[in-house]
Protein backbone atom coordinates (compact mmCIF):
# COMPACT_ATOMS: atom_id res chain seq x y z
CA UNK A 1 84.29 151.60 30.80
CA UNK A 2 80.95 151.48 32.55
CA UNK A 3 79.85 147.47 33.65
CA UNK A 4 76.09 147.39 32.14
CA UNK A 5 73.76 146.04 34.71
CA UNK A 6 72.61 143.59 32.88
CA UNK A 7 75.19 142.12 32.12
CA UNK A 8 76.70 142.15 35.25
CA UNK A 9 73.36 140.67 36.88
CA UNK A 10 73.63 137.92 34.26
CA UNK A 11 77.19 137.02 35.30
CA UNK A 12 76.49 136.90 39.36
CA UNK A 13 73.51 134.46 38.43
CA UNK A 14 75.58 132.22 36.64
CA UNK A 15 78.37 132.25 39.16
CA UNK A 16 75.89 131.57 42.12
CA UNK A 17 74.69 128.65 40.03
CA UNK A 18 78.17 127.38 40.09
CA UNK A 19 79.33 127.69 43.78
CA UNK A 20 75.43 126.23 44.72
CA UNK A 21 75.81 123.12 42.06
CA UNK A 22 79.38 122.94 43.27
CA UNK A 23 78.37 122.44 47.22
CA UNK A 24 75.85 120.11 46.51
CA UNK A 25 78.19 117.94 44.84
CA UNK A 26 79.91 118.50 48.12
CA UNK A 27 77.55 117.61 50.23
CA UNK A 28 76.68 114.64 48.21
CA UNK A 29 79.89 113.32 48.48
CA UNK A 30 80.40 113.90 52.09
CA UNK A 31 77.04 111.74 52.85
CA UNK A 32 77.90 109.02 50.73
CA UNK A 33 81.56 108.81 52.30
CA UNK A 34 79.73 108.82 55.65
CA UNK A 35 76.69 106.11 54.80
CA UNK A 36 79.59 104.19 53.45
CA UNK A 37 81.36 104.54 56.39
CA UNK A 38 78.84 103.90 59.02
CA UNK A 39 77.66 100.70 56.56
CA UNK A 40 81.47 99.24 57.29
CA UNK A 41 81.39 100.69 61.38
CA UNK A 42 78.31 98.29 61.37
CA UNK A 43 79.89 95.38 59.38
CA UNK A 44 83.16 95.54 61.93
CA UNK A 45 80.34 96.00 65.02
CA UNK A 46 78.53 92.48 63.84
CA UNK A 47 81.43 90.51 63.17
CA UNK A 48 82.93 91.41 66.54
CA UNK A 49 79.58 90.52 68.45
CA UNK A 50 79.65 87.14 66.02
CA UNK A 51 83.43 86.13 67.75
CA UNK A 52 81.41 87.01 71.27
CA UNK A 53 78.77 84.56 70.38
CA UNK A 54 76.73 87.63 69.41
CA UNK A 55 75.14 87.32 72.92
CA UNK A 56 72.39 90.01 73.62
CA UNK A 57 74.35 91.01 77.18
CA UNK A 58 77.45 90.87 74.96
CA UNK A 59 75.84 93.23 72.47
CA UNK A 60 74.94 95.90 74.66
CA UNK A 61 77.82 95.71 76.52
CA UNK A 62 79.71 96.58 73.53
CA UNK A 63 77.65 99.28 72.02
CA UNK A 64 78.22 101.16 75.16
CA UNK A 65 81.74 100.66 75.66
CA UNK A 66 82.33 101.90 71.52
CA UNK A 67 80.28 104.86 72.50
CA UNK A 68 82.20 105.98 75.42
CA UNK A 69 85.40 105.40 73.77
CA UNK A 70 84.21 106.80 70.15
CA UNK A 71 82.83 109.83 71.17
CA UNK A 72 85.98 110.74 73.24
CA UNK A 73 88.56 110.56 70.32
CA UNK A 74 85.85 111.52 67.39
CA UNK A 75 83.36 113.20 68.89
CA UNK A 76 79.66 113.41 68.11
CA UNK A 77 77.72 110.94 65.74
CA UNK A 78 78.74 108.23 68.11
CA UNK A 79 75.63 107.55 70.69
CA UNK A 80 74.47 104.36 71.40
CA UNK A 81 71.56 104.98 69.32
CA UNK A 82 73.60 105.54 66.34
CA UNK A 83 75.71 102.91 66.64
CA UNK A 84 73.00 100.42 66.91
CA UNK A 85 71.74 101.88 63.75
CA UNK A 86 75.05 101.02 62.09
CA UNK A 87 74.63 97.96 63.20
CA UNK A 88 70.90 97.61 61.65
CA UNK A 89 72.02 99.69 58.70
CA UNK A 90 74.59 96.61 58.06
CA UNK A 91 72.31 93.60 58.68
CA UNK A 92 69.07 94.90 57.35
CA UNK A 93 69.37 97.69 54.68
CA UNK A 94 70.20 98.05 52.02
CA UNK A 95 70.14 94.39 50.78
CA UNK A 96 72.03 95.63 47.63
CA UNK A 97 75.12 96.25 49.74
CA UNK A 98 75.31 92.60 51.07
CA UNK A 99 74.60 91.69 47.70
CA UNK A 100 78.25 93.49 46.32
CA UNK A 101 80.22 92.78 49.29
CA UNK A 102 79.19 88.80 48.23
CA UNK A 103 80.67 89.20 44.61
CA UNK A 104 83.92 90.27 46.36
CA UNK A 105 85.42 86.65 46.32
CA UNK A 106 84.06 86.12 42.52
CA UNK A 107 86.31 89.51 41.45
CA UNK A 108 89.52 88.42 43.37
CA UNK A 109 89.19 84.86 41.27
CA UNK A 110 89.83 87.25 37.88
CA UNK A 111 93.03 88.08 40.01
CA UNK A 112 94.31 84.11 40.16
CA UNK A 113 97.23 83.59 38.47
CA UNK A 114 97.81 79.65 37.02
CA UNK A 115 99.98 78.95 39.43
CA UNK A 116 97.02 79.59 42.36
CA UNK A 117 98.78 82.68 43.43
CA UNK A 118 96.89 86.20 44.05
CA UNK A 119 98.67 88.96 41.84
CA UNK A 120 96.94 91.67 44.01
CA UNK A 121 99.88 92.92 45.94
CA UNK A 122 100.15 92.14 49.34
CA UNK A 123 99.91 95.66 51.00
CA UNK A 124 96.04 95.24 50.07
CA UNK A 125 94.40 93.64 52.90
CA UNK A 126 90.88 91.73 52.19
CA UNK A 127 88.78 94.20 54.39
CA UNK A 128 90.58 97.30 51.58
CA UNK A 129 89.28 94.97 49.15
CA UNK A 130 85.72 94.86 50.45
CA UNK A 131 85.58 98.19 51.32
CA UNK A 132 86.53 99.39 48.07
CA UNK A 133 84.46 96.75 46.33
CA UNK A 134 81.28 98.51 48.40
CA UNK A 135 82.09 102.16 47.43
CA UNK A 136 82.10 100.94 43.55
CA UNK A 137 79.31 99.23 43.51
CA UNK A 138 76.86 101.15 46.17
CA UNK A 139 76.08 104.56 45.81
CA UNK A 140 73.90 106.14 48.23
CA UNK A 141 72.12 109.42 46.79
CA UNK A 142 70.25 109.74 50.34
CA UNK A 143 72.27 111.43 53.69
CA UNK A 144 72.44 109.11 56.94
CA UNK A 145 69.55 111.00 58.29
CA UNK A 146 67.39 109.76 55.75
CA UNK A 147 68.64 105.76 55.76
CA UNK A 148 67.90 105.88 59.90
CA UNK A 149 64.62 106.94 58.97
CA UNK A 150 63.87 104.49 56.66
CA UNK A 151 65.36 102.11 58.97
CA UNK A 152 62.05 102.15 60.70
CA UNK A 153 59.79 100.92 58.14
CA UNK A 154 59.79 97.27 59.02
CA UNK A 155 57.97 96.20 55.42
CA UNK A 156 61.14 95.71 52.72
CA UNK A 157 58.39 96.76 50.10
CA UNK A 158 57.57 100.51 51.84
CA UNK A 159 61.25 101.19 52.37
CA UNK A 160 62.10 100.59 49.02
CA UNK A 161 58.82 102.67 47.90
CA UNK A 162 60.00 105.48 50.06
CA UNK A 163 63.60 105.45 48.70
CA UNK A 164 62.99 105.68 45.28
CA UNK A 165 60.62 108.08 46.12
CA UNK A 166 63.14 110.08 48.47
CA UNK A 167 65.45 109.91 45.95
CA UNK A 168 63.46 110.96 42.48
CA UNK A 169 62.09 113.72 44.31
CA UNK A 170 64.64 114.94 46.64
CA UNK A 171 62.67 114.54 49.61
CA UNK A 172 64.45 116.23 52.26
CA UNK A 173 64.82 114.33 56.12
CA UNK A 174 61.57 115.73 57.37
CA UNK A 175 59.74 115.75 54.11
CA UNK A 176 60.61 112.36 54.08
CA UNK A 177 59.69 111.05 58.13
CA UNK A 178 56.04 112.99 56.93
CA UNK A 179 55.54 110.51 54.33
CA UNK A 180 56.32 107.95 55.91
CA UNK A 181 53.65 109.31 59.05
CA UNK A 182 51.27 109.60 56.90
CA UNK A 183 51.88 106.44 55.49
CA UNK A 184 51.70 107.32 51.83
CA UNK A 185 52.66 103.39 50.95
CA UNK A 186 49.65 101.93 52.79
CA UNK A 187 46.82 104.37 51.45
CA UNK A 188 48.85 104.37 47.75
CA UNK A 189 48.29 100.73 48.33
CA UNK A 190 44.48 100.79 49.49
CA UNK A 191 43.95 102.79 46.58
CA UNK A 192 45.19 100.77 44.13
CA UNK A 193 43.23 97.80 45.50
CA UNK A 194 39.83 99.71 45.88
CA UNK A 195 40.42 100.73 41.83
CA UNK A 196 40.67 96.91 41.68
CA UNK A 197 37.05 96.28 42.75
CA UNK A 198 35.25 98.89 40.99
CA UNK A 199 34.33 100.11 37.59
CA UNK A 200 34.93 103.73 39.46
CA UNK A 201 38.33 105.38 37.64
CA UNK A 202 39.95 108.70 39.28
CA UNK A 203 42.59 109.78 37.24
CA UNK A 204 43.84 112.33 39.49
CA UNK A 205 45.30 108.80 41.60
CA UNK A 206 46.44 107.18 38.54
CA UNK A 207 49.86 108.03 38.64
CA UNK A 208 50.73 107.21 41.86
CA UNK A 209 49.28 103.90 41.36
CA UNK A 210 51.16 103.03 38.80
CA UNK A 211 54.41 104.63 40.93
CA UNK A 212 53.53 101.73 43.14
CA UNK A 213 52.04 98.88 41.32
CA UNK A 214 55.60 97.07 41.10
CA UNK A 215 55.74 97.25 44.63
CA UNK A 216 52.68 95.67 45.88
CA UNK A 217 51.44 92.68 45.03
């Protein structure tokens, strides 16, 4: 019996959209196991430097040291650079993260027995807790890449703007560090304030104001 081409053309398109849908969900899960990952490096990094009086000599010290030693037993992804990003990631961004990890305490309470006693069993250790408290409640959609770029837009209200916007329209890393270059936030927001002050209406801009008038004030 002779395959009809069709047919057969039909059936390798719909298997290619398969194995591609399938390794983006792989690749989406390896970057949020990593972002995760790094986020906790960074937590363990801080809290370490916090016992050492988080001295800035201290600091440095450190961040060398865990590169040396890191990057001989795991390899790359370990620089100095990157680790201090970790360490950023953790104290600066996102501020949703910090904001999970602080209802970890107000979930263990629905744990209390009367007696005062935790029934979570003893083989899970408080960091466990947190960490799997974080990977609940945070889900990164962007890679690592991405959050060290937007690591470097001091304003809270432009990071967040180019998040979203990374996100909703799958910006890719360098797609993403162009906007940001070009500082689509600032002129988005010089728009919207020069549509303000005159009777003038383009409505060729008016989406993209509205995309941002929640963010400015």
């Amino acid at each position: 019996m002779k395959i009809g081409f069709n047919k057969y053309t039909s059936l390798i398109k719909r298997l290619a959209e398969i194995i591609h849908s399938s390794r983006a969900t792989a690749v989406r899960q390896i970057n949020k196991a990593q972002v995760l990952a790094y986020y906790e490096i960074g937590r363990e990094i801080v809290e370490f430097e916090q016992k050492g009086k988080a001295r800035a000599v201290y600091g440095e010290e450190l961040i060398k040291r865990l590169s040396m030693d890191m990057t001989k037993k795991f390899g790359k992804g370990f620089s100095e650079m990157n680790l201090r990003n970790m360490r950023r990631f953790y104290l600066e961004f996102p501020r949703q993260i910090q904001q999970t990890v602080s209802v970890e305490s107000a979930k263990k309470n629905k744990f209390e027995t009367v007696s005062g006693k935790s029934s979570i069993p003893q083989t899970v250790s408080a960091k466990s807790l947190k960490f799997e408290t974080l990977s609940v409640e945070f889900n990164p959609e962007l890679s690592w890449s991405h959050y060290c770029e937007l690591l470097s837009v001091e304003n809270p209200l432009a990071r967040s703007f180019y998040e979203k916007e990374a996100v909703n329209n799958n910006w890719s890393f360098r797609e993403l560090k162009r906007q940001i270059n070009s500082q689509l936030f600032e002129r988005l927001a010089l728009s919207r304030d020069s549509s303000q002050n005159t009777s003038s209406h383009f409505p060729q801009k008016k989406s993209l104001q509205e995309k941002t008038a929640h963010y400015i004030f």
